[in-house]
N, C-alpha and C. Protein backbone atom coordinates (compact mmCIF):
# COMPACT_ATOMS: atom_id res chain seq x y z
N UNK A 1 -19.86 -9.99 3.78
CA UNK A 1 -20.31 -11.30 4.21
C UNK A 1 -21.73 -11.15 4.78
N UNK A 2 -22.33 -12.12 5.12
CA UNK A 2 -23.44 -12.07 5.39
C UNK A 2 -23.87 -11.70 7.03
N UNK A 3 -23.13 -12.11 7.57
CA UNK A 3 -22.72 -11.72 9.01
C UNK A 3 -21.70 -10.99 9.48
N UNK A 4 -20.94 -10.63 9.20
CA UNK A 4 -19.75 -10.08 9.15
C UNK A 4 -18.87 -8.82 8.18
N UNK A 5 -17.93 -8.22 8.74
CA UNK A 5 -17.19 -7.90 7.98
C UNK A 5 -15.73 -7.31 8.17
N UNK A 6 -14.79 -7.68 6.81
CA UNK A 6 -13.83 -7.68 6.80
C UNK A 6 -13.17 -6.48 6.41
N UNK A 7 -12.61 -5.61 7.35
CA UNK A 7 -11.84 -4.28 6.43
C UNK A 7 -10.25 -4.76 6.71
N UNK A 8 -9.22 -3.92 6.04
CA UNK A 8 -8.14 -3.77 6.43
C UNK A 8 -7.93 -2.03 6.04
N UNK A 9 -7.65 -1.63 7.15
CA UNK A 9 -7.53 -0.32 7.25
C UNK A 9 -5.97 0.31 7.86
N UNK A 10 -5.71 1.03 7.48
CA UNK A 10 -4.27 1.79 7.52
C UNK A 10 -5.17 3.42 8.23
N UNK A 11 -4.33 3.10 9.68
CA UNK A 11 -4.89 4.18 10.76
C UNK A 11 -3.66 5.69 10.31
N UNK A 12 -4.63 6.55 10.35
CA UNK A 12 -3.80 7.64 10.55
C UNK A 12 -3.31 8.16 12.17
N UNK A 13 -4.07 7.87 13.12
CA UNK A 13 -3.65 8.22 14.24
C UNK A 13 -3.80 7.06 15.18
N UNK A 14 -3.46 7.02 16.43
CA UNK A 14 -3.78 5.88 17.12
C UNK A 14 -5.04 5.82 17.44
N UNK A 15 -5.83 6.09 17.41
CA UNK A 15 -7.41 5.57 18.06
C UNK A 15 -7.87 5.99 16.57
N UNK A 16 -7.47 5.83 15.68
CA UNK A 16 -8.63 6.56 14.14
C UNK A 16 -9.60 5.14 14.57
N UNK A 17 -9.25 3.90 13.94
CA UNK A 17 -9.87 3.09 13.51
C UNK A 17 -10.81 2.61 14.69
N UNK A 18 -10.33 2.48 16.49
CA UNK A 18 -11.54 2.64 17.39
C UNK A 18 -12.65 3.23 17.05
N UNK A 19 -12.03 4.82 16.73
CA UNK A 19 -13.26 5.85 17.23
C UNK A 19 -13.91 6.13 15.67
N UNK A 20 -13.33 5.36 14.48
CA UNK A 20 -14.08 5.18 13.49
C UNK A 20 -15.52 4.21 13.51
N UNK A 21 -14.84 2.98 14.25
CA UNK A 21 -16.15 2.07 14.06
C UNK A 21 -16.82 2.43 15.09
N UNK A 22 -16.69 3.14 16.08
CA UNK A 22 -17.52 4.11 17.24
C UNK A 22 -18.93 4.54 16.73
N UNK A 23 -18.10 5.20 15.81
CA UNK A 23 -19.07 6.43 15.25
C UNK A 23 -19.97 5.51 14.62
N UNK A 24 -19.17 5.00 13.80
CA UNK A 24 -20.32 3.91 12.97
C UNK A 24 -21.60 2.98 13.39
N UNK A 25 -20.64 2.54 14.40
CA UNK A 25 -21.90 1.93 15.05
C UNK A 25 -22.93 2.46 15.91
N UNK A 26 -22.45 3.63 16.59
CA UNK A 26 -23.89 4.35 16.90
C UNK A 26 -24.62 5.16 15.92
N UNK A 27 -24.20 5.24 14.46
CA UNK A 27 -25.11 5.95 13.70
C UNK A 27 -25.97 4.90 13.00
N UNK A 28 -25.46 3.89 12.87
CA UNK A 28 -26.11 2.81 11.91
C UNK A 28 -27.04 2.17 13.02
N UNK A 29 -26.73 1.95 14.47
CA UNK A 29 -27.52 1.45 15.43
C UNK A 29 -29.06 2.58 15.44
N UNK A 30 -28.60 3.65 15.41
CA UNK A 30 -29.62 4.60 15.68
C UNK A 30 -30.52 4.48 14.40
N UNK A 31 -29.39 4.27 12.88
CA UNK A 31 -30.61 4.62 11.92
C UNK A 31 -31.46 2.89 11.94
N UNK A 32 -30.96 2.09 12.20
CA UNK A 32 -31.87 0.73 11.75
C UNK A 32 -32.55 1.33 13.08
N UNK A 33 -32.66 0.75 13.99
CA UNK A 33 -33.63 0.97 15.64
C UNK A 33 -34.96 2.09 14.38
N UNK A 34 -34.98 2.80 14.24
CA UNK A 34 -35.45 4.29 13.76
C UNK A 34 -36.15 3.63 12.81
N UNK A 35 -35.51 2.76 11.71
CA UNK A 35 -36.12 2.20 10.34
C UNK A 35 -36.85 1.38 10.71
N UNK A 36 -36.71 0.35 11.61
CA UNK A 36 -37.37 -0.62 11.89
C UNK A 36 -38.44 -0.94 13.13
N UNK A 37 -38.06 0.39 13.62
CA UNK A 37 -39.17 0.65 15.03
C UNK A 37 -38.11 -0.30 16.29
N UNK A 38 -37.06 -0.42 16.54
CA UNK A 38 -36.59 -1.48 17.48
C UNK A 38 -36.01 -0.63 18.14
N UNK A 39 -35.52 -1.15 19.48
CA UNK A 39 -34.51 -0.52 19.89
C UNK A 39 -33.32 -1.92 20.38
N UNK A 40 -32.18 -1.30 21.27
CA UNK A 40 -31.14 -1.71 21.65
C UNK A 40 -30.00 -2.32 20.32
N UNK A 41 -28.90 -3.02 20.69
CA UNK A 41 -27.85 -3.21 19.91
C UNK A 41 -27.76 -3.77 18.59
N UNK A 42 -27.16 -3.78 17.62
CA UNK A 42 -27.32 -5.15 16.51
C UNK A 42 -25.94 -5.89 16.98
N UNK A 43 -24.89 -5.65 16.85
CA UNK A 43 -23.45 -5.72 16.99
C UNK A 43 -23.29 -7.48 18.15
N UNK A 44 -23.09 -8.08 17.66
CA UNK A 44 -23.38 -9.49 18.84
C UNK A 44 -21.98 -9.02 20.13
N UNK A 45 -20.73 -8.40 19.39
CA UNK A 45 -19.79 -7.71 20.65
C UNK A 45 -18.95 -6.89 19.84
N UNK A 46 -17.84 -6.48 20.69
CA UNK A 46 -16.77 -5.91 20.24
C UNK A 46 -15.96 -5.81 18.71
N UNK A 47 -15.57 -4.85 18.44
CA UNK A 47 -14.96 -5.79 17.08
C UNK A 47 -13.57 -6.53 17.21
N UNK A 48 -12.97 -6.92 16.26
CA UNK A 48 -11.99 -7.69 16.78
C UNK A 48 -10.87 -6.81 15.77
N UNK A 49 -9.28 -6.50 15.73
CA UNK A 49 -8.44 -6.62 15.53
C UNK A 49 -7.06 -7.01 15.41
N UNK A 50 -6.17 -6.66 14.59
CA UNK A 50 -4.55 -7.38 14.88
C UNK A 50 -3.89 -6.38 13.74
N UNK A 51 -2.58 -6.39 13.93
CA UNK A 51 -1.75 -5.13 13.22
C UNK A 51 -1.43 -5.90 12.29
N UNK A 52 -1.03 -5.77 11.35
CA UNK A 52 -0.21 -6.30 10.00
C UNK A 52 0.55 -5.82 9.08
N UNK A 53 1.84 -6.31 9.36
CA UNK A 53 2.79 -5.33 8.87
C UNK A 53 2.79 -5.34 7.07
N UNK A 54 3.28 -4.12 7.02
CA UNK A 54 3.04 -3.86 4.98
C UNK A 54 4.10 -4.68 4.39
N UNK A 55 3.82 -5.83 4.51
CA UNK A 55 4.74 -6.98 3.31
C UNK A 55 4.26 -7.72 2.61
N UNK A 56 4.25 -9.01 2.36
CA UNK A 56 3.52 -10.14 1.90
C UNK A 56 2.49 -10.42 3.32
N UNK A 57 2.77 -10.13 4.39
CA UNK A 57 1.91 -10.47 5.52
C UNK A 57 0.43 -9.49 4.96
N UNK A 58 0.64 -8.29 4.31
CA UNK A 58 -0.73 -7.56 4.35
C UNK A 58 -1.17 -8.16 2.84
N UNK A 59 -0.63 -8.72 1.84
CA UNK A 59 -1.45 -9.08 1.03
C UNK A 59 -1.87 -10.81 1.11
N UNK A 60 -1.33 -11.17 2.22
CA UNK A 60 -1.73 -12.41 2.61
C UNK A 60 -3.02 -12.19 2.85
N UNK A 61 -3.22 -11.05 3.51
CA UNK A 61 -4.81 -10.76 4.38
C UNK A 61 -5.79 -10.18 3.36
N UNK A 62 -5.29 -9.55 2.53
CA UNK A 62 -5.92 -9.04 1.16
C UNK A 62 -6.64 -10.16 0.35
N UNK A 63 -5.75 -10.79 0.25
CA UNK A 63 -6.03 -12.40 -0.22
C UNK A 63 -7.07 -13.29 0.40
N UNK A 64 -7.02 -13.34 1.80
CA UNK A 64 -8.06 -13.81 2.53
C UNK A 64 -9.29 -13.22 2.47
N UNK A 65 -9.40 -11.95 2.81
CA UNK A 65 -10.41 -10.99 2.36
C UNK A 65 -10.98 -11.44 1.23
N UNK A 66 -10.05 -11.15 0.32
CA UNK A 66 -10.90 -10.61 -1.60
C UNK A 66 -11.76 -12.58 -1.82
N UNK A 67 -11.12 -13.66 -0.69
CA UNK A 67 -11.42 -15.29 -1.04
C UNK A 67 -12.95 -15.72 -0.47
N UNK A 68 -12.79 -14.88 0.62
CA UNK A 68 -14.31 -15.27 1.66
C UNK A 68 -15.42 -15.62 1.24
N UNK A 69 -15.68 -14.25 0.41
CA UNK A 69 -17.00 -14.72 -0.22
C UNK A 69 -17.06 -16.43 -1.33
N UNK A 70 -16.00 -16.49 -1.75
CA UNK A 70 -15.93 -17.69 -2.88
C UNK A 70 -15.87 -18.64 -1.58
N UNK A 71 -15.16 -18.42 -0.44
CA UNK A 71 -15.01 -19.98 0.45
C UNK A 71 -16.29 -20.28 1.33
N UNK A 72 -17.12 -18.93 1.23
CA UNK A 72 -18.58 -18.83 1.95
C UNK A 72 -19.92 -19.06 1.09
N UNK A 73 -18.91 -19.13 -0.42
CA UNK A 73 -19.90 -19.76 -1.45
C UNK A 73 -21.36 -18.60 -0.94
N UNK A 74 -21.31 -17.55 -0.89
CA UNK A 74 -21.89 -16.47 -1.30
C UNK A 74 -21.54 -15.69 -3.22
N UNK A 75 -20.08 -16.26 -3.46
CA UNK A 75 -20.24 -15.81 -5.40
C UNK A 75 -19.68 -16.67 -5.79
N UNK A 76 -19.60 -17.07 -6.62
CA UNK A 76 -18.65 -17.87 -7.69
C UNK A 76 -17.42 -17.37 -8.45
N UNK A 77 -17.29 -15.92 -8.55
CA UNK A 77 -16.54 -15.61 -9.06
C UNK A 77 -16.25 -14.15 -8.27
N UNK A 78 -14.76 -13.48 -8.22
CA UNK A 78 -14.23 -12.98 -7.33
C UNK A 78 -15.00 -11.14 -7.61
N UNK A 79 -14.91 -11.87 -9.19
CA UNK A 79 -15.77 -10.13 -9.79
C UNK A 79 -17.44 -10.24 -9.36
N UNK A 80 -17.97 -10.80 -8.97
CA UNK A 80 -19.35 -11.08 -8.62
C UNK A 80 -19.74 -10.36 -7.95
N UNK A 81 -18.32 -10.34 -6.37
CA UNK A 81 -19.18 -10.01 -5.52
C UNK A 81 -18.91 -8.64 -5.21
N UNK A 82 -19.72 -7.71 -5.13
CA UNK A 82 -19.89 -6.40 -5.01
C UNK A 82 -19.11 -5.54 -3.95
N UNK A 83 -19.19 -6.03 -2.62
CA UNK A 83 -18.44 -5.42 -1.46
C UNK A 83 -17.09 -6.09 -1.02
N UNK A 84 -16.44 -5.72 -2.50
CA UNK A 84 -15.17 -6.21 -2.72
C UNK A 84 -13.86 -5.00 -3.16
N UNK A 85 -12.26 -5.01 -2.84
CA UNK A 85 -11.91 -4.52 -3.45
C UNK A 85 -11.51 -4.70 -5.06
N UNK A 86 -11.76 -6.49 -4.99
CA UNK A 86 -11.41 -7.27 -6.31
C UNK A 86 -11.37 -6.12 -8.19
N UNK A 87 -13.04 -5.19 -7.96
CA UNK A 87 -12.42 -4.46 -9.19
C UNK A 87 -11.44 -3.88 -9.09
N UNK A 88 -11.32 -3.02 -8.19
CA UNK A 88 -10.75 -1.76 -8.03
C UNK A 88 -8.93 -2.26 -8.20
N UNK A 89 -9.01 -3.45 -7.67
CA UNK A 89 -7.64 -4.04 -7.35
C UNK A 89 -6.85 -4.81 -9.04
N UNK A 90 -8.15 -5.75 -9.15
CA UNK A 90 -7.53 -6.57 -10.18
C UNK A 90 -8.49 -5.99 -11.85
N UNK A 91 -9.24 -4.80 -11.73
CA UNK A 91 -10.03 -4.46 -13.20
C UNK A 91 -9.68 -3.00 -13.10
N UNK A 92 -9.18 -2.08 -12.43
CA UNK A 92 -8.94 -0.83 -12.55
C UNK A 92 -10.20 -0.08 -12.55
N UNK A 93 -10.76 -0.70 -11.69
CA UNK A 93 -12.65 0.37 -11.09
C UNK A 93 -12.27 1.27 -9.94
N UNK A 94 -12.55 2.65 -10.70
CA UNK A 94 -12.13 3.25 -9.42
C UNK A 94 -13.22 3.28 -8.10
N UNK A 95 -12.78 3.65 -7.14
CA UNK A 95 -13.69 3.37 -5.78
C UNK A 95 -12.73 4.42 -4.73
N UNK A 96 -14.11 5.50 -4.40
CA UNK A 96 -12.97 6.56 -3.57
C UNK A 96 -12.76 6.08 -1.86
N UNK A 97 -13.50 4.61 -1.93
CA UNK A 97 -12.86 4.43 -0.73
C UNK A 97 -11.75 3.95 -0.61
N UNK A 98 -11.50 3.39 -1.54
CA UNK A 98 -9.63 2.53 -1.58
C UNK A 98 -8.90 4.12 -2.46
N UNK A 99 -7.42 3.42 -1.67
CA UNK A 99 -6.27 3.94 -2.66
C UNK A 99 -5.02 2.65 -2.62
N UNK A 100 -4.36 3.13 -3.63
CA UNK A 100 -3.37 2.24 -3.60
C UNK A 100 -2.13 1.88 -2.75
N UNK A 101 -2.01 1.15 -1.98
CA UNK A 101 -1.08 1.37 -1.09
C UNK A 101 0.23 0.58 -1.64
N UNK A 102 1.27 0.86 -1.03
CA UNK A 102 2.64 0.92 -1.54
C UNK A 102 2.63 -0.90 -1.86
N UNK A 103 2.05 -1.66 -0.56
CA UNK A 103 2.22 -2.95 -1.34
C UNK A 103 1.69 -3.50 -2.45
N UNK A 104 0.91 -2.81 -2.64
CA UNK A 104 0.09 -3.38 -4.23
C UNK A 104 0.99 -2.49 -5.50
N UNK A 105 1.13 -1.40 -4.91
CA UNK A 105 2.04 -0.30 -6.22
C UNK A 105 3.19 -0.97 -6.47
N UNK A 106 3.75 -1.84 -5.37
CA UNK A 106 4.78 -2.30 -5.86
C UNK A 106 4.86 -3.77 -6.71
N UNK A 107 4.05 -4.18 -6.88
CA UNK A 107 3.06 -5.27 -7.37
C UNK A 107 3.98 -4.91 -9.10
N UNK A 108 3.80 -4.05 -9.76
CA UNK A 108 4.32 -3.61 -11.35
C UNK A 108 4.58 -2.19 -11.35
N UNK A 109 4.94 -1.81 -12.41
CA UNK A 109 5.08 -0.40 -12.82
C UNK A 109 4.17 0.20 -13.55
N UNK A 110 3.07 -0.23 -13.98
CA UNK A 110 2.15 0.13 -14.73
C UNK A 110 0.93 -0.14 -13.70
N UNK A 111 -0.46 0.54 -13.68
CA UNK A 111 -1.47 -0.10 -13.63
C UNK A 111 -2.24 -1.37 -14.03
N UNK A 112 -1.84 -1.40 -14.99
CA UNK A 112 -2.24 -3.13 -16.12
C UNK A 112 -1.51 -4.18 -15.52
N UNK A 113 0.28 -3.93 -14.97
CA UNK A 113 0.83 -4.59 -14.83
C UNK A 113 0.58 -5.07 -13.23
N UNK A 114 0.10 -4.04 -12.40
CA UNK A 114 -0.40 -4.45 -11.05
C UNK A 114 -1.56 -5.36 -10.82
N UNK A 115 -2.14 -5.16 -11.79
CA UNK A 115 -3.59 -5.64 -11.82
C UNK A 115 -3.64 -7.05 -12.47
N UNK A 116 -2.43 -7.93 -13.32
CA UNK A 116 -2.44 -8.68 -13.28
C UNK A 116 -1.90 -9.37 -12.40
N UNK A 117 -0.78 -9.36 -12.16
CA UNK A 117 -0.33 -10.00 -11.06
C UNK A 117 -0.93 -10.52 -10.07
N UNK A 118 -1.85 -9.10 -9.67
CA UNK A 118 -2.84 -9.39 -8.76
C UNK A 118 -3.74 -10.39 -8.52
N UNK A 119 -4.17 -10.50 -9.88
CA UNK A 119 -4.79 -11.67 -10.48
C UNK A 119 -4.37 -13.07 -10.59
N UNK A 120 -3.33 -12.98 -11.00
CA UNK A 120 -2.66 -13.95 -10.45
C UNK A 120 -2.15 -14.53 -9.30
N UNK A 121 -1.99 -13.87 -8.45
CA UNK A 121 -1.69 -13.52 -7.23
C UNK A 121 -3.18 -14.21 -6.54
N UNK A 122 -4.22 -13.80 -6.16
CA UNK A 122 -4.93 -14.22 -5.80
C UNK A 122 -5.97 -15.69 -6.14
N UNK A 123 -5.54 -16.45 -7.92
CA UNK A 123 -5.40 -18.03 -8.19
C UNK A 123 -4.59 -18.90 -7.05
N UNK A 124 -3.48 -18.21 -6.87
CA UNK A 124 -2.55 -18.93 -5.67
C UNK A 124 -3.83 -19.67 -4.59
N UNK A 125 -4.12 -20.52 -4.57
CA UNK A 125 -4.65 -21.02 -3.10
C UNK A 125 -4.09 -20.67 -1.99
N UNK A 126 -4.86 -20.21 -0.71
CA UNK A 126 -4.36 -19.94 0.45
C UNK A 126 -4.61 -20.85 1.28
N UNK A 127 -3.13 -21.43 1.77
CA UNK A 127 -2.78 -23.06 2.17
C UNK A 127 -3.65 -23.03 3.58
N UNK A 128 -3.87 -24.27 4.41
CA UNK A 128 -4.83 -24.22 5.20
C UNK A 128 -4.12 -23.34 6.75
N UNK A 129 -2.78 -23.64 6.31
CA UNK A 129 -2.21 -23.40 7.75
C UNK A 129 -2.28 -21.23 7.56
N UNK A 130 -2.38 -20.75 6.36
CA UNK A 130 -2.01 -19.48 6.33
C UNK A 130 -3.46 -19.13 7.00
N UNK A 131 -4.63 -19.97 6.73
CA UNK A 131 -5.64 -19.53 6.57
C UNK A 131 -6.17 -19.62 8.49
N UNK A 132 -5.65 -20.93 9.01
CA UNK A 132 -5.72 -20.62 10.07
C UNK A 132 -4.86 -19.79 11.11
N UNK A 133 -3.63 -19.76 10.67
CA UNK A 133 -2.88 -18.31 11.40
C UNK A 133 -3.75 -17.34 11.10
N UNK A 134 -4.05 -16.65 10.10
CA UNK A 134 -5.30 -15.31 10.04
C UNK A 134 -6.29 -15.40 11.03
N UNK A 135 -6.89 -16.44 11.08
CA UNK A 135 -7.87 -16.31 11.68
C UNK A 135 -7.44 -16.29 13.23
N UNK A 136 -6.85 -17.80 13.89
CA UNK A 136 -6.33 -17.34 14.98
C UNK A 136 -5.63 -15.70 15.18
N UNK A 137 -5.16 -14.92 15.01
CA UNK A 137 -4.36 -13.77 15.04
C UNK A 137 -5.70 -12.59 15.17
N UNK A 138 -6.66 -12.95 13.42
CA UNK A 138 -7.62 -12.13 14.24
C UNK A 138 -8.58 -12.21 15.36
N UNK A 139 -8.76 -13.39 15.75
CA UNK A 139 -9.78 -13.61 16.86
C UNK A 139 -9.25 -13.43 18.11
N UNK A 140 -7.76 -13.07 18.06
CA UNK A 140 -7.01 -13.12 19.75
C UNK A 140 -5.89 -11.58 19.45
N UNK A 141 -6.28 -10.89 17.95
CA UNK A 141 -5.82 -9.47 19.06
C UNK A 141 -4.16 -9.75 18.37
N UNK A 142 -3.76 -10.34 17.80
CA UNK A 142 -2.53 -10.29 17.77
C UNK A 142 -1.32 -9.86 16.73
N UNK A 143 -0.22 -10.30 16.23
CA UNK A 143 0.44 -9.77 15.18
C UNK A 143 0.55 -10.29 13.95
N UNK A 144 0.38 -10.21 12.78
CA UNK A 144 0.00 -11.07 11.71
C UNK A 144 1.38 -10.41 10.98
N UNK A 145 3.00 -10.32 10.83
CA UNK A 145 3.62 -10.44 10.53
C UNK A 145 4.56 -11.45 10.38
N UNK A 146 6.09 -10.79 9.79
CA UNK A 146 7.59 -11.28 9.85
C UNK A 146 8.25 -11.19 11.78
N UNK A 147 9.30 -12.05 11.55
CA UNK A 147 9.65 -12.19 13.36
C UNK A 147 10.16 -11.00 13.13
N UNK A 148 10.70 -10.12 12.58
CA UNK A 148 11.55 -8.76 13.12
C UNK A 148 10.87 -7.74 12.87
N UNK A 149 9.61 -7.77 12.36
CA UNK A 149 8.62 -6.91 12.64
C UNK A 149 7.79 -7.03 13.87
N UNK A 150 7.69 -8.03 14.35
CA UNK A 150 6.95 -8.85 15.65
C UNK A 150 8.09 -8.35 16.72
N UNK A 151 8.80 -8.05 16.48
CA UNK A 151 10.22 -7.71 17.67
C UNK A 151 9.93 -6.27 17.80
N UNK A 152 10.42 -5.38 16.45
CA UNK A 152 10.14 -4.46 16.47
C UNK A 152 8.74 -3.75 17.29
N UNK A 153 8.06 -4.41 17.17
CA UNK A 153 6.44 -3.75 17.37
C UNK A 153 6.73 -4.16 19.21
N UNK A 154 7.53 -5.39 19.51
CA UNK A 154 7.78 -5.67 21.03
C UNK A 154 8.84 -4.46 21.66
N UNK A 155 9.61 -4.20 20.97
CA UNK A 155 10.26 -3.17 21.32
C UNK A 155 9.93 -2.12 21.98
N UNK A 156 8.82 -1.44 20.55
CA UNK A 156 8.67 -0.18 20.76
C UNK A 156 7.76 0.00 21.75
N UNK A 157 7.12 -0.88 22.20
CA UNK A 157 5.65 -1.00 23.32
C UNK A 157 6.45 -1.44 24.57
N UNK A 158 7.75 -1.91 24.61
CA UNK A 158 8.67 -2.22 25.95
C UNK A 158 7.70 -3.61 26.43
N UNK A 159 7.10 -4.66 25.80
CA UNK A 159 6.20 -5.21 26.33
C UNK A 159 6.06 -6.72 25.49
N UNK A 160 5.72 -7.90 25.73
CA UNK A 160 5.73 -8.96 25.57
C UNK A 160 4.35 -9.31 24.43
N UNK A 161 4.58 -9.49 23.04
CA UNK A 161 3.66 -9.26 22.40
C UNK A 161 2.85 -10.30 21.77
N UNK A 162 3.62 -11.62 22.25
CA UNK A 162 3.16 -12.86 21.60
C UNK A 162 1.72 -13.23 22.09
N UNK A 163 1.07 -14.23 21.52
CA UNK A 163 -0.09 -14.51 21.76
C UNK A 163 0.15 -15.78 22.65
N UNK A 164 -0.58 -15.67 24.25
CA UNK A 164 -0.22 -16.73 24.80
C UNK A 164 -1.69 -17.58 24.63
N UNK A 165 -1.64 -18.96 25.61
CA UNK A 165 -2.80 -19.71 25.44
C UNK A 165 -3.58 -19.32 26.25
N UNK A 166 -5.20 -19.88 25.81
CA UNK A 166 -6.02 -18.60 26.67
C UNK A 166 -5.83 -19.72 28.21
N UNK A 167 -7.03 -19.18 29.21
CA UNK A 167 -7.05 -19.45 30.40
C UNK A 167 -5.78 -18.97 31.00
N UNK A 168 -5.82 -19.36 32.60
CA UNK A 168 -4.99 -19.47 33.01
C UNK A 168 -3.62 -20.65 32.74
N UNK A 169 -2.64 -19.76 33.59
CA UNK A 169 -1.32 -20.89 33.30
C UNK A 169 -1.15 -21.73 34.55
N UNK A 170 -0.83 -23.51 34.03
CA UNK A 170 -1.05 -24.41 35.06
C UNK A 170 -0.12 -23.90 35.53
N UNK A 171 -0.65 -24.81 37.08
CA UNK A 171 0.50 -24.57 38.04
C UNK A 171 1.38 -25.36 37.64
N UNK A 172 2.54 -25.72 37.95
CA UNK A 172 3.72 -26.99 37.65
C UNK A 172 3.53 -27.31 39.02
N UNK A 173 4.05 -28.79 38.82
CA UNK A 173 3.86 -29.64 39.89
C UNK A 173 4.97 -29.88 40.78
């Protein structure tokens, strides 16, 4: 995107994906500052995340992802735009930053057969309400699943995981 950007990443450890964009951003801060003679931040803040469990919930987000550029009317067409997984996903371009993960493998039994679907799969319009759960969920940190994955994940943290409303809570009268 032009401002932004969208990964979905599958952490190998608990802090990978922190101390990934860590790194990143002080090397890319250091090399522009350096390229361009500037100094201090580019980054406007923090980045933002939310977990998403491997079901239809993660190719919901796949979906949102691979749409952006067409809903930001930056391409017209999904193969256009370059900093996409769209070949790799729906044309069989390899790219050693992706691999296939189990929800897309399970998509067909063939490569050809994943890759259409996919295709198909992503014609589906993404209804307005899916589109604003994503977004709310990513902008507040929260869980972008099924309720018994949302339990589960409450479980295992012993801790209350829903997204409440921001501010404080009124007093009752």
């Amino acid at each position: 995107m032009t401002n932004h950007v969208h990964l979905l990443i599958e952490p190998r450890t608990n802090n990978a994906i922190s101390d990934m964009l860590q790194s990143l951003g002080r090397r890319y801060v250091r090399y522009i500052n350096a390229a361009y003679k500037r100094t201090g931040t580019l980054w406007e803040g923090r980045f933002k995340s939310s977990l998403v469990s491997q079901d239809e919930y993660f190719l919901a987000c796949i979906r949102y992802i691979e749409l952006n550029p067409i809903r930001a009317k930056i391409a017209k067409e999904l193969k256009d735009y370059p900093w996409s997984s769209f070949k790799f996903r729906a044309e069989g371009k390899s790219n050693s930053l992706l691999s296939e993960d189990p929800v897309y493998s399970a998509l067909g039994k063939t490569p050809k057969e994943r890759q259409e679907k996919y295709k198909e799969w992503l014609k589906k319009n993404i209804s307005d309400e899916e589109l604003n759960l994503i977004r709310n969920v990513t902008q507040r940190g929260g869980i972008f699943s099924s309720k018994d994955f949302f339990d589960k994940i409450a479980k295992i943290t012993g801790r209350d995981v829903a997204l409440k409303p921001r501010g404080r809570p009124r007093k009752s009268l």
